[in-house]
N, C-alpha and C. Protein backbone atom coordinates (compact mmCIF):
# COMPACT_ATOMS: atom_id res chain seq x y z
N UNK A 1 363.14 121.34 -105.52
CA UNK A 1 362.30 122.29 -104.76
C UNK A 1 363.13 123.52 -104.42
N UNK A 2 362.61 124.64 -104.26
CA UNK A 2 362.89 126.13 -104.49
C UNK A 2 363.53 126.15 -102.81
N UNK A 3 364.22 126.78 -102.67
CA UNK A 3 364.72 126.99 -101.16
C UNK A 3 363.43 127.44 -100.27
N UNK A 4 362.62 128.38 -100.88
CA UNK A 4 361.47 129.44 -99.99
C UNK A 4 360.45 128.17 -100.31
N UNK A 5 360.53 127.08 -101.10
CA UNK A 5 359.27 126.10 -101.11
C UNK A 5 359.57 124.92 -99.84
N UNK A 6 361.37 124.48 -99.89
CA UNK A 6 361.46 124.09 -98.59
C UNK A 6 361.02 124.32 -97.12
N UNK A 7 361.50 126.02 -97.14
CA UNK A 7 361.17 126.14 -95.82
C UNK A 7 359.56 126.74 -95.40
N UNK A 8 358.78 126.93 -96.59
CA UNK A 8 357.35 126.65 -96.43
C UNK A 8 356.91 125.21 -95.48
N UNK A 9 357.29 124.16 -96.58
CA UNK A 9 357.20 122.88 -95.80
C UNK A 9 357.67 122.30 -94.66
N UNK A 10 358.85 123.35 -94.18
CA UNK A 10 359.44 122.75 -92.73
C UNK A 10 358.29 123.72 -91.82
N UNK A 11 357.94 125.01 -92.36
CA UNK A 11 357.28 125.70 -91.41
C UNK A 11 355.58 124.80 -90.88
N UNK A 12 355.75 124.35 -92.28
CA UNK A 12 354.11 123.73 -92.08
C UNK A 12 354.24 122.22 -91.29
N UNK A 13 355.17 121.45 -91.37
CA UNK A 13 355.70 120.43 -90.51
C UNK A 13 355.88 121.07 -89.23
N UNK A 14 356.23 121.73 -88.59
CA UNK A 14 356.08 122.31 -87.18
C UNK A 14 354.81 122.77 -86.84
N UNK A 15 353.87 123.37 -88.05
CA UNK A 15 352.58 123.89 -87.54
C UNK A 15 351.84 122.81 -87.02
N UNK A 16 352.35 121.71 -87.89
CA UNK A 16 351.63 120.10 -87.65
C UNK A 16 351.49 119.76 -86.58
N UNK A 17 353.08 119.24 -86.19
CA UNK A 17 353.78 118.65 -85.01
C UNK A 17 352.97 120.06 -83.97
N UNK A 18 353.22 120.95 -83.52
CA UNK A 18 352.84 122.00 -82.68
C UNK A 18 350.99 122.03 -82.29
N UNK A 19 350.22 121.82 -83.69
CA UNK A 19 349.14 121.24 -83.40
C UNK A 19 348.81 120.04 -82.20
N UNK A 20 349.30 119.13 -83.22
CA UNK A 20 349.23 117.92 -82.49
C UNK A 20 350.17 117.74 -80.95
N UNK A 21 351.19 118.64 -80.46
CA UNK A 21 351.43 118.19 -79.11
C UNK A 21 350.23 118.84 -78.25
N UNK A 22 349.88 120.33 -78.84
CA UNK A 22 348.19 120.70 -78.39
C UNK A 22 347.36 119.87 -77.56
N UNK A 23 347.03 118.96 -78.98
CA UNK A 23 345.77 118.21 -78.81
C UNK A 23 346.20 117.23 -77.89
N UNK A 24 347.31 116.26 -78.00
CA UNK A 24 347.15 115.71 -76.94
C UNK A 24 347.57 116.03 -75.36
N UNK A 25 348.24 117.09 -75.71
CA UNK A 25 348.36 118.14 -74.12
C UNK A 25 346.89 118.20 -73.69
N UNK A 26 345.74 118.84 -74.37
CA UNK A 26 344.72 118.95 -74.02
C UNK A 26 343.73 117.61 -73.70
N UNK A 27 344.07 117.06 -74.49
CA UNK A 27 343.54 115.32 -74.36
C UNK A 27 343.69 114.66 -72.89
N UNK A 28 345.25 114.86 -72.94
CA UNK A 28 345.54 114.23 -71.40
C UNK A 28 344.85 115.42 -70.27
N UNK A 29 345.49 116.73 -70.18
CA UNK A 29 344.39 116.84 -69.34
C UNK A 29 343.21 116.84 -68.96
N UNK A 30 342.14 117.10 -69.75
CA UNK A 30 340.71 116.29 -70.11
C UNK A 30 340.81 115.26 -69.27
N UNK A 31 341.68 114.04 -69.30
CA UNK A 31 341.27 112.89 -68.87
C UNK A 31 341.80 112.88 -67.53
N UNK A 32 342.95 113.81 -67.00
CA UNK A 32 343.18 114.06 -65.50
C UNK A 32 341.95 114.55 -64.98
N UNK A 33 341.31 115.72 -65.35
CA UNK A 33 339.88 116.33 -64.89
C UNK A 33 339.11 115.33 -64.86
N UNK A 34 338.40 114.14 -65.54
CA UNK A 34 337.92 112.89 -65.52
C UNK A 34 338.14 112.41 -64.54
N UNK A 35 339.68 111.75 -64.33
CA UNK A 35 339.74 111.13 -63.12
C UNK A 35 339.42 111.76 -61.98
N UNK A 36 340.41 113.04 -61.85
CA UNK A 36 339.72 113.67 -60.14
C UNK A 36 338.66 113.88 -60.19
N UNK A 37 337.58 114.03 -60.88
CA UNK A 37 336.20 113.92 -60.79
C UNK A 37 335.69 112.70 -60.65
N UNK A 38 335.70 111.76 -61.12
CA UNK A 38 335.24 110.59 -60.72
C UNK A 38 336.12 109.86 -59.08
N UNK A 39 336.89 110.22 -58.81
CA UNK A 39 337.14 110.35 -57.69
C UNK A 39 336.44 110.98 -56.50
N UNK A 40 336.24 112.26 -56.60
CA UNK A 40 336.20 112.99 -56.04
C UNK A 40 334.13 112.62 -55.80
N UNK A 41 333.80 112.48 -57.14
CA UNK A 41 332.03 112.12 -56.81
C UNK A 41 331.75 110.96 -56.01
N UNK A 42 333.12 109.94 -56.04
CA UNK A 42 333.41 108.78 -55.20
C UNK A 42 333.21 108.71 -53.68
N UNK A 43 334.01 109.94 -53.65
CA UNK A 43 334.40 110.11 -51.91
C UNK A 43 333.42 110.74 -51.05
N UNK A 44 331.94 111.15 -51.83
CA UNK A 44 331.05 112.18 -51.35
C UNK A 44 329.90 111.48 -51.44
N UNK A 45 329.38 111.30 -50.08
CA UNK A 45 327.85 110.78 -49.76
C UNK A 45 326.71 111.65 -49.84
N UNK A 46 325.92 111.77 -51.04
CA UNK A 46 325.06 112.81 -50.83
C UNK A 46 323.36 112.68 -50.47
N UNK A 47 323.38 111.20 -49.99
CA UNK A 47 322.11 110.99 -49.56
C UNK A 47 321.23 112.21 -48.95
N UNK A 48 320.03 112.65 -49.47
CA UNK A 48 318.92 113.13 -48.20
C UNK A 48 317.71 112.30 -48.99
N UNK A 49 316.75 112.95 -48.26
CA UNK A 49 315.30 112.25 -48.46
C UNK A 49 314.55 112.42 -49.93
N UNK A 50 314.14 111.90 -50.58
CA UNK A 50 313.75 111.64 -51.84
C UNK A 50 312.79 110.50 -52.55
N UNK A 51 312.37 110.27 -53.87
CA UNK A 51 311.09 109.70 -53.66
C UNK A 51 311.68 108.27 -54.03
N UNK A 52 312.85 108.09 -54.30
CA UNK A 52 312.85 106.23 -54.47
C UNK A 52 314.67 106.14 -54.16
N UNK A 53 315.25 105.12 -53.77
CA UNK A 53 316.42 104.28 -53.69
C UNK A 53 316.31 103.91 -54.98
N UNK A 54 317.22 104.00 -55.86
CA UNK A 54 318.33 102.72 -56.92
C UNK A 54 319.12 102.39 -56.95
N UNK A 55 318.97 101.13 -57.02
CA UNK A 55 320.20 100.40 -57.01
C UNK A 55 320.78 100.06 -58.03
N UNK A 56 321.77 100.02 -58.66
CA UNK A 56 322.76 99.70 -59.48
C UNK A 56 322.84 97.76 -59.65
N UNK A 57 322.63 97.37 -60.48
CA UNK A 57 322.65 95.98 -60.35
C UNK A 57 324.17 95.73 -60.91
N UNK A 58 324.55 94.16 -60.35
CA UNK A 58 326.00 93.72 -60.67
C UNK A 58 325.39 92.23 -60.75
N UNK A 59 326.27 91.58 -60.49
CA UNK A 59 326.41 89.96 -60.80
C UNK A 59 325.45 89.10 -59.81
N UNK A 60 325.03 88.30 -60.32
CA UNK A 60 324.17 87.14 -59.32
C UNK A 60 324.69 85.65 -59.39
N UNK A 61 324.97 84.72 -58.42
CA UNK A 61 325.18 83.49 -59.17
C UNK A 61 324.19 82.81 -58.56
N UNK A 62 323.75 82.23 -59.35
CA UNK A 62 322.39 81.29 -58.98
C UNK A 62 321.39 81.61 -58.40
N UNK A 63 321.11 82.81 -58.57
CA UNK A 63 320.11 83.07 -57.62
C UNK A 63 320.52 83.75 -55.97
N UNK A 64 321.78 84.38 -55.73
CA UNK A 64 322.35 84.84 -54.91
C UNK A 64 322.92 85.93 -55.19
N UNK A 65 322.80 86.74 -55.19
CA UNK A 65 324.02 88.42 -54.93
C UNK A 65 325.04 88.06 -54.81
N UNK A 66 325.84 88.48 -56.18
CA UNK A 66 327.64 88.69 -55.66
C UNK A 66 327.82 89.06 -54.58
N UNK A 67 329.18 89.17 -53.79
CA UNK A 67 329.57 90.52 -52.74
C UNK A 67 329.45 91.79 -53.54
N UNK A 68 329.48 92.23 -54.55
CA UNK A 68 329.41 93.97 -54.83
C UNK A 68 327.91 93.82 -54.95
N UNK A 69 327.10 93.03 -55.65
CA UNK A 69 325.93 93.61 -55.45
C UNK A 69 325.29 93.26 -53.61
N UNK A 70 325.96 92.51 -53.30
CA UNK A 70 325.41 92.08 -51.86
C UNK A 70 325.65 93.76 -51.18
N UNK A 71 326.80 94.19 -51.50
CA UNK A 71 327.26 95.38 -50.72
C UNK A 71 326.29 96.61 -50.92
N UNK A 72 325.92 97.15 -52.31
CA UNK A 72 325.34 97.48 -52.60
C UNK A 72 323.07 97.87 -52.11
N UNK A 73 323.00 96.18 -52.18
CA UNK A 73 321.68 95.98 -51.83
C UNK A 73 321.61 96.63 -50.25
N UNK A 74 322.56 96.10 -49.28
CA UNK A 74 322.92 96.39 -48.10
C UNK A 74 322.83 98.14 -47.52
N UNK A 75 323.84 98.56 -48.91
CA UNK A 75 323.29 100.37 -48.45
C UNK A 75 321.90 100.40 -48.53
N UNK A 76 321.83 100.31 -49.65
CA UNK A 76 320.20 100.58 -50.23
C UNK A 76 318.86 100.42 -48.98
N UNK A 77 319.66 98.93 -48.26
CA UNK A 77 318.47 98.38 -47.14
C UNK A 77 318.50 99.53 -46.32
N UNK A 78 319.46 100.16 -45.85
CA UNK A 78 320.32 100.78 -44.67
C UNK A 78 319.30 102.32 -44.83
N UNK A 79 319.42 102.52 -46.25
CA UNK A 79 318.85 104.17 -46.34
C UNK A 79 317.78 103.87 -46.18
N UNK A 80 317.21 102.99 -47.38
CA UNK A 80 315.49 102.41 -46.91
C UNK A 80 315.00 102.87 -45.63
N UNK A 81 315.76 101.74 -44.44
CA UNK A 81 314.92 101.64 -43.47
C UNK A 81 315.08 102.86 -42.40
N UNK A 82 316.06 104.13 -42.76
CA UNK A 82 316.25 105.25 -42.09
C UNK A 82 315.42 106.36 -42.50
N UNK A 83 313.98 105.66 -43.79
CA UNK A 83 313.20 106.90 -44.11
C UNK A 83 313.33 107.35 -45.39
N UNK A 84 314.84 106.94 -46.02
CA UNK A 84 315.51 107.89 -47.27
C UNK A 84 314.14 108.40 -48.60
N UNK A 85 313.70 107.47 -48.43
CA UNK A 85 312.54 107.05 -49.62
C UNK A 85 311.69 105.93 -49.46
N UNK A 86 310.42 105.75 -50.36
CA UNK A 86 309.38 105.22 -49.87
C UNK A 86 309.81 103.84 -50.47
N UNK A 87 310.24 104.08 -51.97
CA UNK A 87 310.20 103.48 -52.96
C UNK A 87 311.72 102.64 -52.63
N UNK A 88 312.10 101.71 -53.36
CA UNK A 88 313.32 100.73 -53.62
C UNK A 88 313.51 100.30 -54.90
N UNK A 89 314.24 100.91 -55.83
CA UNK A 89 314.36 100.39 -57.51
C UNK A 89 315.17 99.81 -57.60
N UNK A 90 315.26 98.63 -58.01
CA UNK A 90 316.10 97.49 -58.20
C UNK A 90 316.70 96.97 -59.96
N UNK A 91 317.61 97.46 -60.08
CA UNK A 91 318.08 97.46 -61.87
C UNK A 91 318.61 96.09 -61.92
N UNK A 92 318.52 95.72 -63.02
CA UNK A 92 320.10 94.71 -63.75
C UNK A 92 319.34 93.63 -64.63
N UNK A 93 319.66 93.42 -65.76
CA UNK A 93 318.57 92.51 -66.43
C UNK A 93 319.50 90.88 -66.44
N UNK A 94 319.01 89.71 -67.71
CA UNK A 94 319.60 88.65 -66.84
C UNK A 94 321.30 89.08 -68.10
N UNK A 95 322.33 88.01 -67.12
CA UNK A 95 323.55 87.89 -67.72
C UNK A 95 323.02 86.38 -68.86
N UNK A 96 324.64 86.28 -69.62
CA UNK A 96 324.32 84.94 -70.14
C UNK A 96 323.98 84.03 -69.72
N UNK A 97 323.52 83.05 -69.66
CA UNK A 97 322.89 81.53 -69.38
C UNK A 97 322.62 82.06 -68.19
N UNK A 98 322.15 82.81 -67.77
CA UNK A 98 321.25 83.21 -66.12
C UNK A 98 319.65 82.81 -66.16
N UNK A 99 319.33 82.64 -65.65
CA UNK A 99 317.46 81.75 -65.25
C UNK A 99 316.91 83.42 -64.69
N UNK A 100 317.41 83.85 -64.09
CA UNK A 100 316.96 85.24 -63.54
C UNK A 100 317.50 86.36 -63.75
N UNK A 101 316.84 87.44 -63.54
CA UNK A 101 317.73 88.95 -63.58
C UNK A 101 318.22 89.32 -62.21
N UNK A 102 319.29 90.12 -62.20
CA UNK A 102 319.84 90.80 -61.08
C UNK A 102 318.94 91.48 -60.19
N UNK A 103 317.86 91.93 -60.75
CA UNK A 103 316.95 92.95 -60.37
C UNK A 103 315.74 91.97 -59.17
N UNK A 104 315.54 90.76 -59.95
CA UNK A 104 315.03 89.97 -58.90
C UNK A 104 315.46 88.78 -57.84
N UNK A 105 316.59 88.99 -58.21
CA UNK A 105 317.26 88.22 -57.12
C UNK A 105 317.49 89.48 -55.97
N UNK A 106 317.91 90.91 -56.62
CA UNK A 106 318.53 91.66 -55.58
C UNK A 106 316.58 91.75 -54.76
N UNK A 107 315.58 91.67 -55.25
CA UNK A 107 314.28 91.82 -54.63
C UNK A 107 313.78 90.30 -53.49
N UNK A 108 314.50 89.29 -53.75
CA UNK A 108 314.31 88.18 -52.61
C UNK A 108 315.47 88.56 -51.63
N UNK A 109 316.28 89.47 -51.91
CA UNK A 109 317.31 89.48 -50.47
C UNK A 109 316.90 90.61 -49.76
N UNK A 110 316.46 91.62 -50.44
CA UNK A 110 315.92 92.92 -49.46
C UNK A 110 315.01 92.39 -48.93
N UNK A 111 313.84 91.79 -49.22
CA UNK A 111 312.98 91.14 -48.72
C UNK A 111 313.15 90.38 -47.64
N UNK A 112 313.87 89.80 -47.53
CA UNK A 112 314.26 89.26 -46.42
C UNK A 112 315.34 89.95 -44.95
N UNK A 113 315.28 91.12 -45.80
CA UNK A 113 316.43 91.66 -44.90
C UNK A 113 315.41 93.09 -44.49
N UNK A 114 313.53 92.72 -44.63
CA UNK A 114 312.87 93.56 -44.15
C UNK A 114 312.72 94.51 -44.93
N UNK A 115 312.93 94.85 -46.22
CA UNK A 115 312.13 96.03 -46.79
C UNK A 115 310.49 95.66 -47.57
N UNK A 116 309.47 95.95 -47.48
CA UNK A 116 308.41 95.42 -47.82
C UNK A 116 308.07 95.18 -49.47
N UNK A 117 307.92 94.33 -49.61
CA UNK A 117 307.41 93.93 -50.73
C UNK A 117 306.75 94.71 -51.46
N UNK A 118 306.06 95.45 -51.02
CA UNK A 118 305.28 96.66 -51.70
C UNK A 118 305.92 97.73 -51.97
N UNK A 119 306.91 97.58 -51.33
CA UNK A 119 307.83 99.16 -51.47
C UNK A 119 308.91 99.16 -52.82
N UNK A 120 309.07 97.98 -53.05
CA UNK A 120 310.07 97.77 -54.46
C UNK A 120 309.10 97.65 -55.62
N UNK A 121 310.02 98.29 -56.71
CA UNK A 121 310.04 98.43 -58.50
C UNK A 121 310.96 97.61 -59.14
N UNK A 122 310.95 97.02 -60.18
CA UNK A 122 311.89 96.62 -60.51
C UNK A 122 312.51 96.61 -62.03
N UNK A 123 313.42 96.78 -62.48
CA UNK A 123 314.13 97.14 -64.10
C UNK A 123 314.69 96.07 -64.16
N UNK A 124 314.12 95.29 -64.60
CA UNK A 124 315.01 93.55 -64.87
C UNK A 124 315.40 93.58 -65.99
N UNK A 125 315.47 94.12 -67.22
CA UNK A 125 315.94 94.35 -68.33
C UNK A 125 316.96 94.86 -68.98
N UNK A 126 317.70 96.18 -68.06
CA UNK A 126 318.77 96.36 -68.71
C UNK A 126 319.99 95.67 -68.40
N UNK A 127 320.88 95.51 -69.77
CA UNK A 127 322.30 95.16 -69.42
C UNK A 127 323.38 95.79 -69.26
N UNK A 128 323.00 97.59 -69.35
CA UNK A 128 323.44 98.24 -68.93
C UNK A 128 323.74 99.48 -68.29
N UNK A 129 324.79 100.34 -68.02
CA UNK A 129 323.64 101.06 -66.78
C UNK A 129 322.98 102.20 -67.26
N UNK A 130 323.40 102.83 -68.75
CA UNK A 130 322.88 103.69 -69.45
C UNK A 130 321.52 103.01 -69.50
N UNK A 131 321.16 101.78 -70.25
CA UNK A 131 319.46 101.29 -70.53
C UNK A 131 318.86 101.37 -69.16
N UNK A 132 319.85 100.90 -67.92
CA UNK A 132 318.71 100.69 -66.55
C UNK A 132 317.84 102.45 -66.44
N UNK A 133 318.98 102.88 -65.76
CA UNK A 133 318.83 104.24 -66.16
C UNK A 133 317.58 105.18 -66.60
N UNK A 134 317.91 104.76 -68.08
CA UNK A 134 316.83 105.54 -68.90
C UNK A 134 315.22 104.42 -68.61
N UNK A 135 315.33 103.16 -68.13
CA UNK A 135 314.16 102.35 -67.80
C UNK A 135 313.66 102.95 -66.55
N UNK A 136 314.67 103.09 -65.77
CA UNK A 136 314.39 103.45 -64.47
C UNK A 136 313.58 104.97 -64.62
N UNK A 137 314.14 105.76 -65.57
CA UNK A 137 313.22 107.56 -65.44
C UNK A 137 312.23 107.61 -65.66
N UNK A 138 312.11 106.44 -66.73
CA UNK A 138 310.55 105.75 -67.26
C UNK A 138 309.47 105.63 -66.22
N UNK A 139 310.10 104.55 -65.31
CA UNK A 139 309.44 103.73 -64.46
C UNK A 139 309.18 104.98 -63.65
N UNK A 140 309.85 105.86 -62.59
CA UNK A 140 309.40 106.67 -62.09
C UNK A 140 308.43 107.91 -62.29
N UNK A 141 308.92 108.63 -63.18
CA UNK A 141 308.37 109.25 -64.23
C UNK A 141 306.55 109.14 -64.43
N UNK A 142 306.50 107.50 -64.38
CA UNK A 142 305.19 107.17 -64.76
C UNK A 142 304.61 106.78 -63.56
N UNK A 143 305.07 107.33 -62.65
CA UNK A 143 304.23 107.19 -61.01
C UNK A 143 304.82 108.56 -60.26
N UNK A 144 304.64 109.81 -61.47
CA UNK A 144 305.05 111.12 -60.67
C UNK A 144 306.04 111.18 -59.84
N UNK A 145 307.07 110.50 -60.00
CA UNK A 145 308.05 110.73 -58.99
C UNK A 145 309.67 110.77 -59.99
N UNK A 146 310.22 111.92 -59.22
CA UNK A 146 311.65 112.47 -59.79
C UNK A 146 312.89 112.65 -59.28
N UNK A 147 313.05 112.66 -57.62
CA UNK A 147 313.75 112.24 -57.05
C UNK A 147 314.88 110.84 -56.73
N UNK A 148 315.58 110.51 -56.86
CA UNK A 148 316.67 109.56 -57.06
C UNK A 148 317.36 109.58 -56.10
N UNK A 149 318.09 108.68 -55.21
CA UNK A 149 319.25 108.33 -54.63
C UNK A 149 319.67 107.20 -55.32
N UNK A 150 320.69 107.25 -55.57
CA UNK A 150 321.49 106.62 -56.71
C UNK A 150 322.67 105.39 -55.65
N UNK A 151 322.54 104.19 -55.68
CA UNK A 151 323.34 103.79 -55.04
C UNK A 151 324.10 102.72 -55.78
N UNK A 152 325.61 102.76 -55.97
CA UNK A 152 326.76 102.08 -56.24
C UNK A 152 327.83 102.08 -55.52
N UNK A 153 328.83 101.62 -56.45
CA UNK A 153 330.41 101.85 -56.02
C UNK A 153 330.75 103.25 -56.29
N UNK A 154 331.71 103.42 -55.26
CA UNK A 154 332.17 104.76 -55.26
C UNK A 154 332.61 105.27 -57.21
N UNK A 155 332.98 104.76 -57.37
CA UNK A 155 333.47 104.65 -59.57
C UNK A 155 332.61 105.29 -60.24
N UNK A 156 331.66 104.72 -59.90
CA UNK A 156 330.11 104.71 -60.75
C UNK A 156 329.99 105.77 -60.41
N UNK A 157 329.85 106.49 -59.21
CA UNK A 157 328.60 107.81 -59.12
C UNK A 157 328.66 109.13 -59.84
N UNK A 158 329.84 109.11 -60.63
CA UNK A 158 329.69 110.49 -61.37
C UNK A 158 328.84 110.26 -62.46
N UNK A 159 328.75 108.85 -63.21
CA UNK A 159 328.75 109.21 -64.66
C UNK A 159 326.93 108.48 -64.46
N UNK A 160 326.55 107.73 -63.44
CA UNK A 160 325.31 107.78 -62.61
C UNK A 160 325.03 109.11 -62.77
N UNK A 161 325.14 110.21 -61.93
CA UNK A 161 324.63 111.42 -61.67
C UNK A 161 324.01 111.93 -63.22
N UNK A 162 325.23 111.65 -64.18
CA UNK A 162 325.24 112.27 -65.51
C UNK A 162 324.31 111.84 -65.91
N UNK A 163 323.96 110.60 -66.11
CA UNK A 163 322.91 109.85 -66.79
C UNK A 163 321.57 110.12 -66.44
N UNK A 164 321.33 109.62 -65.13
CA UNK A 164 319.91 110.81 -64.35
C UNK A 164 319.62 111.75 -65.13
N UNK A 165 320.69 112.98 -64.70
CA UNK A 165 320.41 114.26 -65.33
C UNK A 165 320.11 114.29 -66.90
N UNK A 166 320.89 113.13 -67.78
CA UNK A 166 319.96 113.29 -69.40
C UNK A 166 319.30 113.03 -69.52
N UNK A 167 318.30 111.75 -68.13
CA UNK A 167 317.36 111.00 -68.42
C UNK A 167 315.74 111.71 -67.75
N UNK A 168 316.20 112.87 -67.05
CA UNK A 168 315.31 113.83 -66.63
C UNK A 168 314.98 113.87 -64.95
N UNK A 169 315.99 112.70 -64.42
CA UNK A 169 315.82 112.43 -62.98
C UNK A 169 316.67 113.99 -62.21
N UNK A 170 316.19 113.65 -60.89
CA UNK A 170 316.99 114.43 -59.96
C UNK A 170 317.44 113.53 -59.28
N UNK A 171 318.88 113.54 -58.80
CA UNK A 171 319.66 112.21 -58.49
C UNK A 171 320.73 113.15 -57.24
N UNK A 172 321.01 112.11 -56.10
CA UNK A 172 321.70 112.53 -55.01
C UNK A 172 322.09 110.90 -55.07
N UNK A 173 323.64 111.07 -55.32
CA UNK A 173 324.97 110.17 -55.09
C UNK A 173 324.81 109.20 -53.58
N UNK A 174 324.98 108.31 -53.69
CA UNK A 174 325.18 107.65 -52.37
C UNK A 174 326.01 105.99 -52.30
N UNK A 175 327.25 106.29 -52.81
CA UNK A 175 328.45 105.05 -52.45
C UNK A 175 328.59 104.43 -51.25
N UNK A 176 328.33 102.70 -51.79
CA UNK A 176 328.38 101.98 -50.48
C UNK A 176 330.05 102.42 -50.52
N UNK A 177 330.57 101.41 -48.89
CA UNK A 177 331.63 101.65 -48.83
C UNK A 177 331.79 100.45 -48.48
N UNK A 178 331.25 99.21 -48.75
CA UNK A 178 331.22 97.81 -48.06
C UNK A 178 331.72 97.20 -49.20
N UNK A 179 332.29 97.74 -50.33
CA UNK A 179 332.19 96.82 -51.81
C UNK A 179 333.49 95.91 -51.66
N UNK A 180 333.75 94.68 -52.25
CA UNK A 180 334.92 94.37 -52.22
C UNK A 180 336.05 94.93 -53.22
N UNK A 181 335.30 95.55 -54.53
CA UNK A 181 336.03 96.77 -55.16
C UNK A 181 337.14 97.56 -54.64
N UNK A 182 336.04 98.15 -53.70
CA UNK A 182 336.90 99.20 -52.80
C UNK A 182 337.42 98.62 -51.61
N UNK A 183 337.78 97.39 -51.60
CA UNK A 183 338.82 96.97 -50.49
C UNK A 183 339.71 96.51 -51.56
N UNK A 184 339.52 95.90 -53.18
CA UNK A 184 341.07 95.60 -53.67
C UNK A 184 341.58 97.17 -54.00
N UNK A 185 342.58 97.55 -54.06
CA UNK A 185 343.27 98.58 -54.56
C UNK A 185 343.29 98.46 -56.02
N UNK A 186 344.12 97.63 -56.42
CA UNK A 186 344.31 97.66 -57.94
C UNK A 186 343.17 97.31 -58.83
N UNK A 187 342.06 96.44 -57.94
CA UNK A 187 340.95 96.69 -58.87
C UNK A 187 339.89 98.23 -58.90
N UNK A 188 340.14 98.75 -57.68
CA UNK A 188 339.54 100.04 -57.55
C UNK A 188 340.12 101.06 -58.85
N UNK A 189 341.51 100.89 -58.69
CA UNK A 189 342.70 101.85 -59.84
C UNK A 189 341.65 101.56 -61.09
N UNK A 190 341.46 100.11 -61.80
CA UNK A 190 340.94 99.89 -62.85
C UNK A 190 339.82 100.31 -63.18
N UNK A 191 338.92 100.43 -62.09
CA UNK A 191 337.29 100.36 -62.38
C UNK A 191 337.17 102.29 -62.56
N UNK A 192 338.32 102.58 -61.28
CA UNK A 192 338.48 104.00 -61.77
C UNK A 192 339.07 104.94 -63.08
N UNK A 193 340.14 104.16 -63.41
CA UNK A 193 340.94 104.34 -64.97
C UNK A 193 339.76 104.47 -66.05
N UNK A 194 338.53 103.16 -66.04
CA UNK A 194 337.71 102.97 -66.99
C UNK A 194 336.70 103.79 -67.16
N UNK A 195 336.43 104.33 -65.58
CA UNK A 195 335.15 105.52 -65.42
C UNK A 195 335.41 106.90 -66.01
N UNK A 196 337.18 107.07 -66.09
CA UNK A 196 337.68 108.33 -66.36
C UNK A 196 337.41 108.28 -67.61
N UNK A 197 337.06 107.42 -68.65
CA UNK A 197 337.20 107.54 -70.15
C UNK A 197 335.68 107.61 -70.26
N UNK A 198 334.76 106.58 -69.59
CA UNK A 198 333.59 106.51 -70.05
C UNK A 198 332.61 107.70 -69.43
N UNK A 199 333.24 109.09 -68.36
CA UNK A 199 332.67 110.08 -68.78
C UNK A 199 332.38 110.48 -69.58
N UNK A 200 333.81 111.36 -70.11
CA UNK A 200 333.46 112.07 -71.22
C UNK A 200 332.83 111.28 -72.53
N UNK A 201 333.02 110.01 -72.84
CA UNK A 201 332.32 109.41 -73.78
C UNK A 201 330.60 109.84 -73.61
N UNK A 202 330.01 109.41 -71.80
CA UNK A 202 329.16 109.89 -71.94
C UNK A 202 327.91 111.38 -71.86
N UNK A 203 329.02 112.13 -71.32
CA UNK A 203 328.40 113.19 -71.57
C UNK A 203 328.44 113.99 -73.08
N UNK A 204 329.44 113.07 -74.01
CA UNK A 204 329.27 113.70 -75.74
C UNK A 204 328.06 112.94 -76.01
N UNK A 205 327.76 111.65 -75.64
CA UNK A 205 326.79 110.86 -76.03
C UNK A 205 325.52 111.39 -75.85
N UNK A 206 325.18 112.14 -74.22
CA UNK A 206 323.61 112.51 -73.92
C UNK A 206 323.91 114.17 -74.86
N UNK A 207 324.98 114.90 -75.30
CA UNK A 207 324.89 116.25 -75.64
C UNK A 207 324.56 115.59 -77.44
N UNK A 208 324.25 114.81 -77.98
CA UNK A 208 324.74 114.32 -79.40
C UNK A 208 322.64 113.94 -79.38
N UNK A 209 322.43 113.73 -78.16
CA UNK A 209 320.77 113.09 -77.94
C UNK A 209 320.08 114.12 -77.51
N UNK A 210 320.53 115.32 -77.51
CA UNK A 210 319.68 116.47 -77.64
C UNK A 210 319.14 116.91 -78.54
């Protein structure tokens, strides 16, 4: 090889390498902006008045509410009975070998903890929170109503908000703070680490469904 053909190829080996520290310079910060955002949608209660409560469904055993969904159902009761909304939407469809869905177990404990029977909807079908979601815009949607209070773990509420917004809802954030999530630390770190990636996954996903 020609001396001027060498240093073609060393020049183009640096254009490479120089590319690529770029991309993942830009990569990682991307995913810092992720995290302090999903943080940050964490730490902010944005409840006001609106036409239904949702709840975020999690685990049931036997016919009982985990503690995160117990925590959960608990805000939900809390805004309920201060006026927030008329309505109570109850998500989560069944897990493996489950007899029931999340969605109706979380509807025998509000019930009992005084929200009326008439006042709950329910999405027993999805297994996840993109399908509840898009069931849930459905469900409202088809009883004129567009308003959302969105209730989870602090983790959840950004990429919640996001989903609403592709699914045509108007959505106001509202994180219990009772979760046992958010009393472990290192499981909070995780659930937060995982939310930072599955933003941006999903906001390419609803811009790709346009």
């Amino acid at each position: 090889m020609s001396e001027e053909g060498a240093e073609d190829g060393a020049r183009a080996r640096r254009r490479a390498r120089s590319i690529g520290a770029w991309l993942v310079t830009g990569m990682l910060a991307a995913w810092l902006v992720s995290v302090i955002a999903v943080l940050g949608w964490g730490s902010r209660d944005m409840a006001r008045p609106a036409d239904a409560i949702v709840v975020l469904g999690a685990a049931q055993y036997a016919g009982r509410p985990s503690p995160v969904l117990k925590a959960r159902l608990d805000h939900a009761v809390t805004l309920w009975k201060s006026g927030m909304a008329n309505w109570l939407v109850l998500t989560g469809g069944r897990g493996t070998g489950d007899t029931t869905s999340e969605a109706a177990v979380g509807r025998r404990y509000v019930v009992r903890e005084g929200v009326a029977d008439s006042a709950i909807l329910l999405e027993g079908e999805g297994r996840t929170t993109t399908a509840s979601l898009q069931s849930v815009a459905a469900i409202l949607h088809a009883r004129g109503l567009n308003e959302a209070i969105l209730v989870s773990d602090p983790f959840h509420m950004l990429r919640l908000q996001i989903l609403a917004r592709h699914y045509g809802m108007e959505s106001y954030t509202s994180p219990t703070r009772t979760s046992p999530i958010s009393a472990n630390r290192s499981e909070s770190i995780a659930y937060v680490l995982s939310e930072s990636v599955k933003v941006p996954v999903t906001i390419a996903l609803a811009f790709l469904e346009k």
